[in-house]
C-alpha atoms as a PDB file:
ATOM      1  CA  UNK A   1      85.706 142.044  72.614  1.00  0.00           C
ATOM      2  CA  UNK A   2      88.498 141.219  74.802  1.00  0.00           C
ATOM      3  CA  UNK A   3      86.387 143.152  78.018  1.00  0.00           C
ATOM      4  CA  UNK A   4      83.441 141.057  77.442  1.00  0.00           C
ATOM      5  CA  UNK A   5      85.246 137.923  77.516  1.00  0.00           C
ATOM      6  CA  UNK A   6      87.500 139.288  80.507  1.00  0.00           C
ATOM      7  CA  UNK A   7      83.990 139.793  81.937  1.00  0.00           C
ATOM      8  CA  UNK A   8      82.760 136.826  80.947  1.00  0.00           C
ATOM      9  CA  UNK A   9      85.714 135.017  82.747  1.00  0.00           C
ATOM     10  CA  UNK A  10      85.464 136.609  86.120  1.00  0.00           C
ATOM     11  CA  UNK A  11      81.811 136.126  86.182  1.00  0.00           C
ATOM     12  CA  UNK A  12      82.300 132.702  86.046  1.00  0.00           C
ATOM     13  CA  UNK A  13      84.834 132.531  88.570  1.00  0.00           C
ATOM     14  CA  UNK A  14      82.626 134.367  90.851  1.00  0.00           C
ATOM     15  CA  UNK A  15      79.944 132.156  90.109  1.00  0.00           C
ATOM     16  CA  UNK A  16      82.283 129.104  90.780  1.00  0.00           C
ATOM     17  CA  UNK A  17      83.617 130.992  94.039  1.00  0.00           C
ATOM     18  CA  UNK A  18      79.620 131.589  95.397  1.00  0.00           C
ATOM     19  CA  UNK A  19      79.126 127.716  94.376  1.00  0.00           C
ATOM     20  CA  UNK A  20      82.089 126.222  96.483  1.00  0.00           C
ATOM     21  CA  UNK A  21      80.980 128.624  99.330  1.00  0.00           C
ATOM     22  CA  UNK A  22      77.247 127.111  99.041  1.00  0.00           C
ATOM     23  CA  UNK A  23      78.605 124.046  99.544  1.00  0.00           C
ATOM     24  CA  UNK A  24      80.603 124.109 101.789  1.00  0.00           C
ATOM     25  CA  UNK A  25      77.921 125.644 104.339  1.00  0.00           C
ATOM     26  CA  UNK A  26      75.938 122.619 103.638  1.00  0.00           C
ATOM     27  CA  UNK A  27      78.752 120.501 104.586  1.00  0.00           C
ATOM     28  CA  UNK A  28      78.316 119.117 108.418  1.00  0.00           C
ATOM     29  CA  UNK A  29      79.983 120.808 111.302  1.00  0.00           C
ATOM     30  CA  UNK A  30      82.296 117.347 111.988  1.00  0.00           C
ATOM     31  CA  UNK A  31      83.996 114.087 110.600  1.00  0.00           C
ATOM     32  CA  UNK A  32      83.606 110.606 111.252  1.00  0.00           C
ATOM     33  CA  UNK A  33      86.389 108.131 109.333  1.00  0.00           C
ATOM     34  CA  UNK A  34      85.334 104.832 110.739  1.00  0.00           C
ATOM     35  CA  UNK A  35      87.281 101.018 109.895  1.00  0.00           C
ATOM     36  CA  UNK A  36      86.347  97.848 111.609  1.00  0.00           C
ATOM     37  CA  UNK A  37      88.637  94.484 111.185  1.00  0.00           C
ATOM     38  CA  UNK A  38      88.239  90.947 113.281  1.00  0.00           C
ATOM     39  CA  UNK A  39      91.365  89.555 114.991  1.00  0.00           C
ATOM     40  CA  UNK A  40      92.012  85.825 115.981  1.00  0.00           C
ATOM     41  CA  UNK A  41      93.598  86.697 119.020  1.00  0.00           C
ATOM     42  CA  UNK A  42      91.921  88.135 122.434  1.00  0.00           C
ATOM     43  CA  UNK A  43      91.747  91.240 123.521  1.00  0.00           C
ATOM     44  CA  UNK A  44      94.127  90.980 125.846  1.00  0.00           C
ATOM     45  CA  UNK A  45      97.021  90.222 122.937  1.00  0.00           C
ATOM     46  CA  UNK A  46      95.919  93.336 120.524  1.00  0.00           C
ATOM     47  CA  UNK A  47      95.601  95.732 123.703  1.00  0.00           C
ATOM     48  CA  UNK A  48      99.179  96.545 124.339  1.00  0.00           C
ATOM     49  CA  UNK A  49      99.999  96.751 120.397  1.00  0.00           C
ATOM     50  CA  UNK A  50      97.048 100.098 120.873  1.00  0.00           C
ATOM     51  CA  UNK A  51      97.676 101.197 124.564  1.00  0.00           C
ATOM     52  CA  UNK A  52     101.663 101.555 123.795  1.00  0.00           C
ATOM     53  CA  UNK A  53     103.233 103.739 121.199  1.00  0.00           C
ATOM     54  CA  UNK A  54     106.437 102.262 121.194  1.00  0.00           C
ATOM     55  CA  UNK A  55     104.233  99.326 119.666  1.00  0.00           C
ATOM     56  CA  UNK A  56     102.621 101.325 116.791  1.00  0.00           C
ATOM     57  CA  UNK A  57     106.235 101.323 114.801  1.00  0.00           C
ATOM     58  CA  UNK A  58     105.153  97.708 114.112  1.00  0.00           C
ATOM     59  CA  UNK A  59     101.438  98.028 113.041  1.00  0.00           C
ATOM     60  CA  UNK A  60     101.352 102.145 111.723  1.00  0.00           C
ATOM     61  CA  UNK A  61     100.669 102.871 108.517  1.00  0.00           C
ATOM     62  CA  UNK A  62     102.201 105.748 108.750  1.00  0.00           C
ATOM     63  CA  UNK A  63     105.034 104.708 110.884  1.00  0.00           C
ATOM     64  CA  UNK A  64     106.480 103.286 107.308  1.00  0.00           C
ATOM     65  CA  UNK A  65     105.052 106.914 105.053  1.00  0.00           C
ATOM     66  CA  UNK A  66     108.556 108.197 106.020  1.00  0.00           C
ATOM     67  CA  UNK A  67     111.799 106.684 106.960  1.00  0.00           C
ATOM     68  CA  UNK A  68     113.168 109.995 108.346  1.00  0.00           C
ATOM     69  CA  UNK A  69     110.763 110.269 110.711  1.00  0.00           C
ATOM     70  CA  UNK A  70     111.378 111.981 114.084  1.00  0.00           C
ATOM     71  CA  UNK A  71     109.536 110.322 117.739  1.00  0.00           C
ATOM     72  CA  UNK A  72     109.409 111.255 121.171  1.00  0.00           C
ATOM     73  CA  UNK A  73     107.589 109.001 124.125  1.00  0.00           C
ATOM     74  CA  UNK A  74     106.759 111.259 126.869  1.00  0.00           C
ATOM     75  CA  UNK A  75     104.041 110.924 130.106  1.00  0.00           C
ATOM     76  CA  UNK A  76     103.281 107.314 131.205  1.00  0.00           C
ATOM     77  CA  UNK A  77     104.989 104.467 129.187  1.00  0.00           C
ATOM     78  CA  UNK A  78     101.949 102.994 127.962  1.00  0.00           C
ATOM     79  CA  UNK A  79      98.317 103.609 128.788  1.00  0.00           C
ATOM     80  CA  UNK A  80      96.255 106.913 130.050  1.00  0.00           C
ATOM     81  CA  UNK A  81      98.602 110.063 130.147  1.00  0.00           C
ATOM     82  CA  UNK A  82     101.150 107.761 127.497  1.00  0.00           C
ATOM     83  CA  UNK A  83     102.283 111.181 124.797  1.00  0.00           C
ATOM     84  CA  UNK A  84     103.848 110.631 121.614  1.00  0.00           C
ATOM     85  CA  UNK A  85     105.248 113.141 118.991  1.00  0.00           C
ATOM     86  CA  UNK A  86     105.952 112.931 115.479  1.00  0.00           C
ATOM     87  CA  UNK A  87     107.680 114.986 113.259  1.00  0.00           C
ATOM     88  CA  UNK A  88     107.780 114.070 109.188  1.00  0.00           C
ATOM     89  CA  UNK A  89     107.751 114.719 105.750  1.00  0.00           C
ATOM     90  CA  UNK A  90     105.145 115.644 103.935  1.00  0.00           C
ATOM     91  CA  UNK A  91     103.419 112.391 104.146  1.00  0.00           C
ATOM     92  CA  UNK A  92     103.093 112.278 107.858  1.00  0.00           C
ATOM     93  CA  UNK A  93     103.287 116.209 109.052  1.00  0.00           C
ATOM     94  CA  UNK A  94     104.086 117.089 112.573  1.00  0.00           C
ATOM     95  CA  UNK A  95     101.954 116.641 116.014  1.00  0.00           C
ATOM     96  CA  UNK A  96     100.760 114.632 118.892  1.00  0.00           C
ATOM     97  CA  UNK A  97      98.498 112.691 120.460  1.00  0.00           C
ATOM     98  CA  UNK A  98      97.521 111.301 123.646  1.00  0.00           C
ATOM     99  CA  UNK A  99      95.677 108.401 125.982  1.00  0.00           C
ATOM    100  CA  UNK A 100      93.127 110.094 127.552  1.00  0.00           C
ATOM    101  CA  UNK A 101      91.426 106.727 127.867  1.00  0.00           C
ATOM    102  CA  UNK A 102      92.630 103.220 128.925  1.00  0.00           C
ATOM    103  CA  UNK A 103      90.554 100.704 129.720  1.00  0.00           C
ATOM    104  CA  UNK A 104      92.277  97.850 129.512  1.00  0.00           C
ATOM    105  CA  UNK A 105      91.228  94.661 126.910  1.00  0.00           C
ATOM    106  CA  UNK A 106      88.148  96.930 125.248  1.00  0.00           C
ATOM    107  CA  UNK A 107      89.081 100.437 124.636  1.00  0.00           C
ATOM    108  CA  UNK A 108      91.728 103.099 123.904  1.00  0.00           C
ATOM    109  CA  UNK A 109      90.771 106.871 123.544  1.00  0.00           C
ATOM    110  CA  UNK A 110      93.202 109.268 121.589  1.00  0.00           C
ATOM    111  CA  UNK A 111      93.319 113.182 121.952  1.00  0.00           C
ATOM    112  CA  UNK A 112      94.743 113.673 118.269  1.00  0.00           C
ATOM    113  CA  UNK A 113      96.816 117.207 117.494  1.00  0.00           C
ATOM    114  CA  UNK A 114      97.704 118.188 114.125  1.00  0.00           C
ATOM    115  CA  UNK A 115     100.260 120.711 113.820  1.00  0.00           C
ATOM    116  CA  UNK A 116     101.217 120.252 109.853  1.00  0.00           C
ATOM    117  CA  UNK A 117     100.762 120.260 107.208  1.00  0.00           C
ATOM    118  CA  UNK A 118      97.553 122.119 108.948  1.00  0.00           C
ATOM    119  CA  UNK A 119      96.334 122.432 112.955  1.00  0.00           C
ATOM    120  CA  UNK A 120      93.791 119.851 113.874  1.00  0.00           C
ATOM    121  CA  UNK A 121      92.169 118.725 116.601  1.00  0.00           C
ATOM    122  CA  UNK A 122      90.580 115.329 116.363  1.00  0.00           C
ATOM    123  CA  UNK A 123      89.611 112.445 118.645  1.00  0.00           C
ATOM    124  CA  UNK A 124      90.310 108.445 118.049  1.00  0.00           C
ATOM    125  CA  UNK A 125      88.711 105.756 119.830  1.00  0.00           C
ATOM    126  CA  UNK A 126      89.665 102.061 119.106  1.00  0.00           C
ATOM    127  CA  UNK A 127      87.078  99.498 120.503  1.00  0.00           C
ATOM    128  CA  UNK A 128      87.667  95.960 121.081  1.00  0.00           C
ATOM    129  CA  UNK A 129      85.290  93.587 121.539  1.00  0.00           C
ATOM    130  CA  UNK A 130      85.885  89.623 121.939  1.00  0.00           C
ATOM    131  CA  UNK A 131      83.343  87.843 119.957  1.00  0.00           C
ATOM    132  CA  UNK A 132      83.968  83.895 120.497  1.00  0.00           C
ATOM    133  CA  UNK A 133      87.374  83.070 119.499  1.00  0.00           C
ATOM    134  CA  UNK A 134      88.043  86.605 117.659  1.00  0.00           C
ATOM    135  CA  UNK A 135      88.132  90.534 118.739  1.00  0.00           C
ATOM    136  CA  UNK A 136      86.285  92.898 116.541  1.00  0.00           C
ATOM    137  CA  UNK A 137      89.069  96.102 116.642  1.00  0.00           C
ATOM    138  CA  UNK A 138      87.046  99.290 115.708  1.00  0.00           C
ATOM    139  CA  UNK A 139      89.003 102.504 115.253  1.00  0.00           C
ATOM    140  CA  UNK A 140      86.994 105.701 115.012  1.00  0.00           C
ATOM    141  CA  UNK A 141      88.580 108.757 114.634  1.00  0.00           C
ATOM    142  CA  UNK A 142      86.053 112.244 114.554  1.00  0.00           C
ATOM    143  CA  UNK A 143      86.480 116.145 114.803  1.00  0.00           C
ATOM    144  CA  UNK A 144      85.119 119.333 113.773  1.00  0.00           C
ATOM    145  CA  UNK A 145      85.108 120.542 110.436  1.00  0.00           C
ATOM    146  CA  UNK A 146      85.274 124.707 110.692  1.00  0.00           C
ATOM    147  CA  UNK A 147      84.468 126.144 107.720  1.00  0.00           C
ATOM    148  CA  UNK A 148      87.571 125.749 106.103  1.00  0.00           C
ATOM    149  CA  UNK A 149      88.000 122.175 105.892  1.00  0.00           C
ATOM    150  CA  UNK A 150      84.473 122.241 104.733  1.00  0.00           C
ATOM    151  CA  UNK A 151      85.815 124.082 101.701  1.00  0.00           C
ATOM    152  CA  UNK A 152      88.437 121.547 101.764  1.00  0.00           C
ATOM    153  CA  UNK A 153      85.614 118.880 101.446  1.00  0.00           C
ATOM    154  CA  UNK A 154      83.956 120.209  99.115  1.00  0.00           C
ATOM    155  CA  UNK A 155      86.985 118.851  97.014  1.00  0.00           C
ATOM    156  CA  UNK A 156      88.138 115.630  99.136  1.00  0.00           C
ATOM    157  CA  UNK A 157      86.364 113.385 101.142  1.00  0.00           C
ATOM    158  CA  UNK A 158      87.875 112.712 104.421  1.00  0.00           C
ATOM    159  CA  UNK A 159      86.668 109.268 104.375  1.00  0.00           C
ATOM    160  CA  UNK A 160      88.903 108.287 101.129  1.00  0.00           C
ATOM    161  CA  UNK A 161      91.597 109.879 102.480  1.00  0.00           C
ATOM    162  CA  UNK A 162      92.346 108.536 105.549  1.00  0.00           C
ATOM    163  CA  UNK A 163      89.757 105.292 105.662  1.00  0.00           C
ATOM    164  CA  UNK A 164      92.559 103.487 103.588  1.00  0.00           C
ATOM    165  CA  UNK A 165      94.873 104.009 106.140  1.00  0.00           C
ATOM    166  CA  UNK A 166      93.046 103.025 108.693  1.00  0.00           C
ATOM    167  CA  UNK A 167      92.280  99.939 106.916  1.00  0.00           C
ATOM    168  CA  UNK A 168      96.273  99.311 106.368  1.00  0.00           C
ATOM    169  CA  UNK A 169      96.974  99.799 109.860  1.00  0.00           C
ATOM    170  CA  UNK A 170      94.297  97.392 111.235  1.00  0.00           C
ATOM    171  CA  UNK A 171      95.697  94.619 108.712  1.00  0.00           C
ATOM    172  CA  UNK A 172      98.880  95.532 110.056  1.00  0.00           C
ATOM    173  CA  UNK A 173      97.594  95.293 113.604  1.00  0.00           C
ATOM    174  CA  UNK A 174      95.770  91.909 112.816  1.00  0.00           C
ATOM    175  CA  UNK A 175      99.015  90.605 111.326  1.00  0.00           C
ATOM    176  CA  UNK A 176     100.781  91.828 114.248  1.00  0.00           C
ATOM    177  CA  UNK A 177      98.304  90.441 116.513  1.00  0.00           C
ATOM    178  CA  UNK A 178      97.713  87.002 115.447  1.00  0.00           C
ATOM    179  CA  UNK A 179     101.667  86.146 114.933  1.00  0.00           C
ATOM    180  CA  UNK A 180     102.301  82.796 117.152  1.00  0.00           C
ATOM    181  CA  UNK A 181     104.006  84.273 120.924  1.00  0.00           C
END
């Protein structure tokens, strides 16, 4: 009695194993977590809040996630080849990231480097685009999804995860923005 339900159990966890697996390969090979927000203020205003880190303590969401948390500026002070570090708590993890592009009033381009609480390699674009007296701010952020975030997927969507953040920051960064000079 106690075999067949020993058997029982591990053919079900098999089974459950095989199902995760199944759908996980059906899961797509990258990400997309995508937030859009309109600014009164021009382009030119919201630019440097994006295009220098030192200015992201004021509009990050996760600038606040932990009070501990350990920065480093390196490469250019703000713009293409700008570097900046992080090292947290849970909440925030530990990497990098990087202007790779800086075009100035409509676009900044992030190379994105997870270290913990797992490597990642990602890419963020934000997009700015006046539209009469406001600037529709875009940020973007996409990667790869190897197999095992896929299996991580299967379980937690991305979007959910990170969308809400993105949507904190950009209030932030409209706040920020469209406080009188």
């Amino acid at each position: 009695m106690l075999k067949t339900v020993l058997l029982s159990l591990l053919a079900l966890l098999a089974t459950g194993i095989v199902v995760v697996l199944i759908l996980a390969a059906m899961k797509p090979d990258s990400f997309q977590v995508q937030r859009a927000i309109a600014i009164n203020a021009p382009p030119e205003r919201i630019y440097p809040l994006i295009a220098d880190f030192r200015a992201w303590g004021a509009w990050s969401p996760w600038e606040k996630k932990d009070p501990n948390l350990k920065r480093s500026f390196s490469g250019a002070e703000t713009g293409k080849g700008a570097i900046y570090a992080w090292a947290g708590d849970k909440n925030v993890g530990e990497g990098s990231m990087e202007i790779v592009t800086a075009e100035p009033s409509s676009k900044v381009g992030l190379k994105l480097d997870f270290i913990k609480p797992f490597e990642a390699h990602n890419a963020a674009v934000f997009a700015l685009q006046l539209q009469g007296t406001t600037t529709n701010v875009t940020w973007t952020m996409t990667g790869p999804a190897p197999f095992f975030a896929k299996i991580i997927h299967v379980f937690f969507n991305m979007d959910r995860m990170v969308g809400g953040d993105f949507e904190a920051g950009l209030a932030s960064l409209k706040a920020q923005a469209e406080r009188p000079a």
